[in-house]
Protein backbone atom coordinates (compact mmCIF):
# COMPACT_ATOMS: atom_id res chain seq x y z
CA UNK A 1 0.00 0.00 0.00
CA UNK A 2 1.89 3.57 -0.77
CA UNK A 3 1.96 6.26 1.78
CA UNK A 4 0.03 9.42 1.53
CA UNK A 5 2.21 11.72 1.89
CA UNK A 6 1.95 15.86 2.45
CA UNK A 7 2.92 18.27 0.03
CA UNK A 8 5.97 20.01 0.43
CA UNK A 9 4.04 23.59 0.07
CA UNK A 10 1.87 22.28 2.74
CA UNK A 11 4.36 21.36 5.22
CA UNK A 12 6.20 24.55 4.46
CA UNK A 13 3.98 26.71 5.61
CA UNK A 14 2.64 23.83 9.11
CA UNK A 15 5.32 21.43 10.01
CA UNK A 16 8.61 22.37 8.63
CA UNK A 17 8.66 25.16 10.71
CA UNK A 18 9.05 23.49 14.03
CA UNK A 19 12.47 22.68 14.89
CA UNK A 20 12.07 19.17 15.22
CA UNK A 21 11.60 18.88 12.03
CA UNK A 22 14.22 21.17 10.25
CA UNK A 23 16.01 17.63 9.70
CA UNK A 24 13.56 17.67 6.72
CA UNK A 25 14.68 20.53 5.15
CA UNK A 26 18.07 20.95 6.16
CA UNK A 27 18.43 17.43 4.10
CA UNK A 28 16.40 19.10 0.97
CA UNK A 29 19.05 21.98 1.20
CA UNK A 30 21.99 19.31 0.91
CA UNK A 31 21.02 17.81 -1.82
CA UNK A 32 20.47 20.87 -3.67
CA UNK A 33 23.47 22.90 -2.13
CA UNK A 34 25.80 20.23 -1.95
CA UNK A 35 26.83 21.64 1.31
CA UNK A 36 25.57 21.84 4.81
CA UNK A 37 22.78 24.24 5.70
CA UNK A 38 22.07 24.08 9.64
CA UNK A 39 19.23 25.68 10.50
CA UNK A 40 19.11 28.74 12.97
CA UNK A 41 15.82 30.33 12.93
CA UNK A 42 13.21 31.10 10.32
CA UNK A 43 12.81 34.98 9.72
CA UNK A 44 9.79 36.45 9.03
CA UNK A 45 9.15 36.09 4.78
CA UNK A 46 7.42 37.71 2.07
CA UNK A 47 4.91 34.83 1.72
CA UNK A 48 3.38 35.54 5.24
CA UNK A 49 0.22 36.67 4.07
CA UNK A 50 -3.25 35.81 3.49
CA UNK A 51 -4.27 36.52 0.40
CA UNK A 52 -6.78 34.41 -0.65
CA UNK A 53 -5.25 33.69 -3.87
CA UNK A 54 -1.88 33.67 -3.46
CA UNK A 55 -1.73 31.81 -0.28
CA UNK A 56 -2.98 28.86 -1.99
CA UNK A 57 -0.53 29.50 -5.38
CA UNK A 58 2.88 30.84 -3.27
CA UNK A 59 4.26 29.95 -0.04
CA UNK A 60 7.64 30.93 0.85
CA UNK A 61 9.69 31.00 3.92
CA UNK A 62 12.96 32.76 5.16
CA UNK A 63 15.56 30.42 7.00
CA UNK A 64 18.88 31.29 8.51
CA UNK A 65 21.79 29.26 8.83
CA UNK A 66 24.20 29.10 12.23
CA UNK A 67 26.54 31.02 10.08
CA UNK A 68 24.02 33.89 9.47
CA UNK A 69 23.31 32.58 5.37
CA UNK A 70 19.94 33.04 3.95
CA UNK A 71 18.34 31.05 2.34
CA UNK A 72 14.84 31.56 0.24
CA UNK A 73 12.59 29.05 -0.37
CA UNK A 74 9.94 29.19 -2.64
CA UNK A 75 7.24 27.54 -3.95
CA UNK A 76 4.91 28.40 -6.84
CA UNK A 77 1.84 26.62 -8.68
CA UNK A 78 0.61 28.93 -11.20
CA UNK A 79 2.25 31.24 -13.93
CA UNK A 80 3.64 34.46 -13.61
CA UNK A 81 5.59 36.60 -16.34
CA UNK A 82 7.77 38.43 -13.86
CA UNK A 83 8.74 35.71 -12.01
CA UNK A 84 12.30 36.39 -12.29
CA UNK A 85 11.86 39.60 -11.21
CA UNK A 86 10.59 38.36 -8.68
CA UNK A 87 13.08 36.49 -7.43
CA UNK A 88 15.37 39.27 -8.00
CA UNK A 89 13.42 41.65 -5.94
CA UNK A 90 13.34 38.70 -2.97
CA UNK A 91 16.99 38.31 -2.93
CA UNK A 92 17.65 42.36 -2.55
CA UNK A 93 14.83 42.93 -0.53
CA UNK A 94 16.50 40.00 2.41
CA UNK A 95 20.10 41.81 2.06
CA UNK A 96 18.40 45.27 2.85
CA UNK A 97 16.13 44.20 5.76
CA UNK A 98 18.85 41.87 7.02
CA UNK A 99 21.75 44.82 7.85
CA UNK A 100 21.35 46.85 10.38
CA UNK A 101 21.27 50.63 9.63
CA UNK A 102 24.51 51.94 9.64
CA UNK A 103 26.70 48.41 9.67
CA UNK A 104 29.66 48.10 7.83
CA UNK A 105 28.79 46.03 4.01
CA UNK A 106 31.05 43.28 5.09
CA UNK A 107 27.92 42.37 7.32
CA UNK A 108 25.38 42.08 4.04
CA UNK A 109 24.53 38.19 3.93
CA UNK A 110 24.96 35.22 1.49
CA UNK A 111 21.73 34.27 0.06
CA UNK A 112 20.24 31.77 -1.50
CA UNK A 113 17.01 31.75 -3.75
CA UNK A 114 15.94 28.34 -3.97
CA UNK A 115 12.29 28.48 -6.44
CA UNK A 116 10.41 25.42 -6.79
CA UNK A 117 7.98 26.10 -9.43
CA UNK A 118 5.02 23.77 -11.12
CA UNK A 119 4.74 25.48 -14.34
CA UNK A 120 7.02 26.36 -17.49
CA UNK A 121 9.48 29.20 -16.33
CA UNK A 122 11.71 30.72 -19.26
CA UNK A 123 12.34 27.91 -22.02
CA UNK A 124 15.45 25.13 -21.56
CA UNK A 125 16.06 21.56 -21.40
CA UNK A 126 16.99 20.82 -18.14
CA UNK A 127 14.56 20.35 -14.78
CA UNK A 128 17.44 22.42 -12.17
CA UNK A 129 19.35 25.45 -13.32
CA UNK A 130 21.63 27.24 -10.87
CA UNK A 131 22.40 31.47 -11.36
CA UNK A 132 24.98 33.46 -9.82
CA UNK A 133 27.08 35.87 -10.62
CA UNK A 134 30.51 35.41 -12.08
CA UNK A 135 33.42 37.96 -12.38
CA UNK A 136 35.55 36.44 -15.75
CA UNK A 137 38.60 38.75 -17.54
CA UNK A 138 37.70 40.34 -20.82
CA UNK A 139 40.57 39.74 -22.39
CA UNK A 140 41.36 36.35 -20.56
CA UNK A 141 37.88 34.64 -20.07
CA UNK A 142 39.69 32.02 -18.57
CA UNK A 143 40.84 34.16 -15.58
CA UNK A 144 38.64 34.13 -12.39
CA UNK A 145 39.01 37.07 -9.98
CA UNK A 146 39.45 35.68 -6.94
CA UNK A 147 39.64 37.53 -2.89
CA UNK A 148 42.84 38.99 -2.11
CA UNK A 149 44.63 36.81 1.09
CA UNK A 150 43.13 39.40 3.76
CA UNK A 151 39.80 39.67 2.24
CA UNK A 152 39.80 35.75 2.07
CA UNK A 153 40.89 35.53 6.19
CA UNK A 154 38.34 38.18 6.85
CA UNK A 155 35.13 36.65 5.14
CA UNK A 156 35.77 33.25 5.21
CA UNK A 157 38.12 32.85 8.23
CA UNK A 158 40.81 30.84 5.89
CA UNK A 159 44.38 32.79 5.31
CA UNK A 160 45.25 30.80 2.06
CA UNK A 161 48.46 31.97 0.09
CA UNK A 162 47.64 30.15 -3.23
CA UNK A 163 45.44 32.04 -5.09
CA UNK A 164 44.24 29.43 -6.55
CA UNK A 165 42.81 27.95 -3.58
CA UNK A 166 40.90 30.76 -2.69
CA UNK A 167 37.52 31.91 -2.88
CA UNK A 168 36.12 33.39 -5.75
CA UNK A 169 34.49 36.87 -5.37
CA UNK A 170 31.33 35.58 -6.97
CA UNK A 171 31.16 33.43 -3.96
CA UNK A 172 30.00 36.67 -1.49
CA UNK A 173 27.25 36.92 -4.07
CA UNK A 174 23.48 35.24 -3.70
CA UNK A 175 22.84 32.17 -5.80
CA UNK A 176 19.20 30.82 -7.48
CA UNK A 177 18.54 27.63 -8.18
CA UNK A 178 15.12 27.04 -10.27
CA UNK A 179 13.38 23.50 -9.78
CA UNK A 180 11.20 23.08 -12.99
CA UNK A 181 9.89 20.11 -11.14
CA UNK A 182 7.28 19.32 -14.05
CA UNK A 183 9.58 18.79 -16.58
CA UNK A 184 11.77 15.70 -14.48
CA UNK A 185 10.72 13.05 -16.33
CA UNK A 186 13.48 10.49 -15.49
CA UNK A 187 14.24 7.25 -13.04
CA UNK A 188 15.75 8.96 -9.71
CA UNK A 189 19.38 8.11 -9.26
CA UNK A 190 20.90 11.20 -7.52
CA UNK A 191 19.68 12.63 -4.04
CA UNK A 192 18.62 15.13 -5.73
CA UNK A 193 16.16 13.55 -8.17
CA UNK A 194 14.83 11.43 -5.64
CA UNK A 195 13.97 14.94 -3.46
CA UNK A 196 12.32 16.02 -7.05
CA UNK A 197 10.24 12.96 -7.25
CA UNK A 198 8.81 13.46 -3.89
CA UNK A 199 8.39 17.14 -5.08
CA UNK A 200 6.50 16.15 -8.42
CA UNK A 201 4.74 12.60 -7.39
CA UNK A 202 4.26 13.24 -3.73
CA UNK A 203 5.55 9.39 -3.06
CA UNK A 204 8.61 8.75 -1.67
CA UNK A 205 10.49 5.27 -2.83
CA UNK A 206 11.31 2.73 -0.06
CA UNK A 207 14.96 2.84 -1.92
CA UNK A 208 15.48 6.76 -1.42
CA UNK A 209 18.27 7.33 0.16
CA UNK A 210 18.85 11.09 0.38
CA UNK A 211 19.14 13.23 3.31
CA UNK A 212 15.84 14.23 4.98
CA UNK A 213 13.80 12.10 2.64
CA UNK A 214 13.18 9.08 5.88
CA UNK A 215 12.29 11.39 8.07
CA UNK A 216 9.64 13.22 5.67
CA UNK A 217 8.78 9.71 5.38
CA UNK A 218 7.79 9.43 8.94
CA UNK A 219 6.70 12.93 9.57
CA UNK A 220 5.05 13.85 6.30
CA UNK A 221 2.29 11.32 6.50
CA UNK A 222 -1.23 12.39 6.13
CA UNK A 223 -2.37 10.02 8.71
CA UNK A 224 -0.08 11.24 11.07
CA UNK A 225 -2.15 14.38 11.03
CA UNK A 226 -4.32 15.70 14.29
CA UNK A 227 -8.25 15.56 12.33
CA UNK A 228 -8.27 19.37 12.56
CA UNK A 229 -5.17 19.53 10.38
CA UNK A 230 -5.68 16.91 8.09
CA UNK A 231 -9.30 18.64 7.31
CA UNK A 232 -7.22 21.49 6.72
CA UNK A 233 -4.49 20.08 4.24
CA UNK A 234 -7.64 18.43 2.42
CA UNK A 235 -9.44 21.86 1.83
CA UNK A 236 -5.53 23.11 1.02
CA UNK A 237 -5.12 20.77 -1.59
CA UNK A 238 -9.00 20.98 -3.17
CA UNK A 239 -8.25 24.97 -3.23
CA UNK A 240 -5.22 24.21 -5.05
CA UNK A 241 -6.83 22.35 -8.03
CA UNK A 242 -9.28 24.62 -8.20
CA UNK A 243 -6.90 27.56 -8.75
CA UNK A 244 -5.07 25.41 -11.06
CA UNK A 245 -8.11 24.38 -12.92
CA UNK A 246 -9.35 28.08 -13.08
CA UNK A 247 -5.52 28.91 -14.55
CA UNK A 248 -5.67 26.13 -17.10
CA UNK A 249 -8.74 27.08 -18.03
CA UNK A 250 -8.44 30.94 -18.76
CA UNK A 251 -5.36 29.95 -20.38
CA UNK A 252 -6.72 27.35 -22.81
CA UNK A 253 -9.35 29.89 -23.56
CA UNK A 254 -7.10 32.02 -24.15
CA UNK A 255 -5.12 30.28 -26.64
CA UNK A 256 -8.15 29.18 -27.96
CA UNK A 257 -9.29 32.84 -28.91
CA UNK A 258 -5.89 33.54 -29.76
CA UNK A 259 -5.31 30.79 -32.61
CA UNK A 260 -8.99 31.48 -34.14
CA UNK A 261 -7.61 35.31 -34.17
CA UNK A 262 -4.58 34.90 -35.41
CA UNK A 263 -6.18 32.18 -38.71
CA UNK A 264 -8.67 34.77 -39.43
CA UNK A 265 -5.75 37.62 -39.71
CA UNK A 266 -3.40 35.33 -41.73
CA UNK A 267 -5.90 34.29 -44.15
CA UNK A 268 -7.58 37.92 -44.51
CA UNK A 269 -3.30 39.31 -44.85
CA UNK A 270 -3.40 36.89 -48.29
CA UNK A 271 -2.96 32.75 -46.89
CA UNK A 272 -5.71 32.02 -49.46
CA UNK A 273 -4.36 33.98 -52.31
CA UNK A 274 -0.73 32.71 -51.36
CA UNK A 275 -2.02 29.08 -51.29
CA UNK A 276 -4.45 29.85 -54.46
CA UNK A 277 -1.01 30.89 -56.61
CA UNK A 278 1.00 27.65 -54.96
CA UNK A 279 4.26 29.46 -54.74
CA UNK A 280 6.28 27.68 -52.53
CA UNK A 281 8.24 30.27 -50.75
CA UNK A 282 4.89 32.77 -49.96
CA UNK A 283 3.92 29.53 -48.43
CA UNK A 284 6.92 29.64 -45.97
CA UNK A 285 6.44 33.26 -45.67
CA UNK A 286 2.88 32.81 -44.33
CA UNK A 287 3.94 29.65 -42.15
CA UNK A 288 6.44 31.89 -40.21
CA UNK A 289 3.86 34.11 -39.32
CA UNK A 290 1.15 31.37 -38.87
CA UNK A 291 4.56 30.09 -35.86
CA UNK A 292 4.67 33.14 -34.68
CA UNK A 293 1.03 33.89 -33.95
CA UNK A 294 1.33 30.49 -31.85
CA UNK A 295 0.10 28.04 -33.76
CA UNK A 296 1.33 23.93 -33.89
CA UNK A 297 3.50 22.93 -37.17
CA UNK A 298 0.51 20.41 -37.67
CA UNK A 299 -2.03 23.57 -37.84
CA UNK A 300 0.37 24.96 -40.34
CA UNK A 301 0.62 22.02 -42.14
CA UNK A 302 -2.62 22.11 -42.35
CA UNK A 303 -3.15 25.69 -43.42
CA UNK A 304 -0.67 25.89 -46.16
CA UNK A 305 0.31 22.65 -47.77
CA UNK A 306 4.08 22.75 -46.54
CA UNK A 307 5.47 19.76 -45.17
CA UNK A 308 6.25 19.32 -41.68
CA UNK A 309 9.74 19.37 -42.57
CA UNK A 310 9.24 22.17 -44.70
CA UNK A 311 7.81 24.34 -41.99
């Protein structure tokens, strides 16, 4: 029989929190990091709120690390243009509130923006991307600038002599990482994957073996809920199909409106007199605009008489 299991949102914003249970998500963060992350405290985040949309699509918490780090975590159902921006805006907004007034910049924090997201964001291949920034020579792209030996002592407590061995100045910078966790679509052989299966599928194998991923298994189980909080997750997760089905919807509709537009423009801009003539390269012409209106190569196909390999 397979485990029920809570969603990771879910237990963001109820369980996770308590401290016997940062275990959880301080083995999440090694997997990712590929370092240690010991949780300190949580800090009040931006996703404390109550909107009744958004605390349903976003939750989001603020965690600090015993050696003062931030990290963001964030997770997102639904689609949003600017969500880069977003992040952005997260990421400045923690190193601002997170100095005191008047204290030197060497006190302005690492941080990390860690954004699980369920929908497309930006277009690649891969399901994890990782950002930061990176300080490379113009005229020797091979050449990393690196701390000088005090600033290395200072900020990382480590007087090393080879410059090679020291740390970069990128690494004073925050860092994103962007879970796509929708498009992993692969057997789980990392401890990473296997923390993005649970993220996607909500199951957890009995072979998983990465850190924080046996004790979700024992403390993420819906049964193990109190009956006022597993009435609670259930409404949680019934609002979040419905927002997802209302999203879906207006964007299907959308596209729908969209695509039955965008025919109605091409053929009154000259698709029927291009396809009446059967010149070959108006044909292309019009299929380029037919692509970038939005429409499938089998709809253009179909409109204009190209192949598919022609398109």
């Amino acid at each position: 029989m397979q485990e029920n299991y809570i969603r990771f949102d879910w237990a963001m914003k109820r369980l996770l929190r308590d401290k016997a249970n940062y275990v959880v998500l301080e083995g999440f963060l090694a997997s990712l990091l590929g370092k240690r992350f010991k949780i300190h405290r949580f800090l009040e985040s931006e996703g404390n709120q109550e909107d009744e949309e958004d605390k349903y699509n976003r939750v989001d918490i603020l965690a600090e690390s015993e050696d003062g780090e931030l990290c963001i975590i964030e997770v997102q159902n639904s689609r949003e243009l600017s969500y880069f921006h977003r992040m952005l805006y997260g990421v400045s907004k923690a190193i601002t509130e997170y100095i005191g007034l008047g204290k030197p910049y060497e006190e302005v924090r690492k941080v990390y923006s860690i954004n699980i997201v369920y929908f497309e964001l930006g277009q690649g291949k891969d399901y994890v991307y990782h950002g930061k920034t990176e300080f490379v020579g113009l005229h020797q792209p091979h050449d990393t600038l690196k701390l000088s030996v005090r600033q290395n002592e200072k900020f990382f407590g480590n007087k090393e002599l080879d410059v090679m061995k020291r740390k970069a100045a990128s690494d004073l910078f925050p860092e994103y990482y962007v879970l796509r966790v929708n498009d992993f679509d692969k057997v789980a052989t990392t401890p990473l994957d296997e923390w993005i299966e649970f993220l996607k599928t909500g199951n957890i194998s009995a072979k998983a073996k990465a850190a924080g991923l046996s004790e979700a298994r024992e403390r993420l189980r819906v049964d193990a809920l109190s009956d006022k909080d597993r009435q609670a997750y259930y409404r949680h997760m019934e609002s979040v199909r419905h927002m997802k089905s209302l999203f879906d919807t207006s964007r299907d509709e959308g596209y729908e409106e969209g695509m039955d537009k965008g025919l109605a423009k091409g053929m009154d801009k000259g698709l029927a007199k291009g396809l009446a003539k059967g010149r070959s390269e108006r044909a292309k012409e019009i299929a380029k605009q037919l692509k970038a209106m939005g429409l499938t190569t089998e709809q253009i196909a179909q409109a204009t008489g190209l192949t598919l390999d022609e398109i």
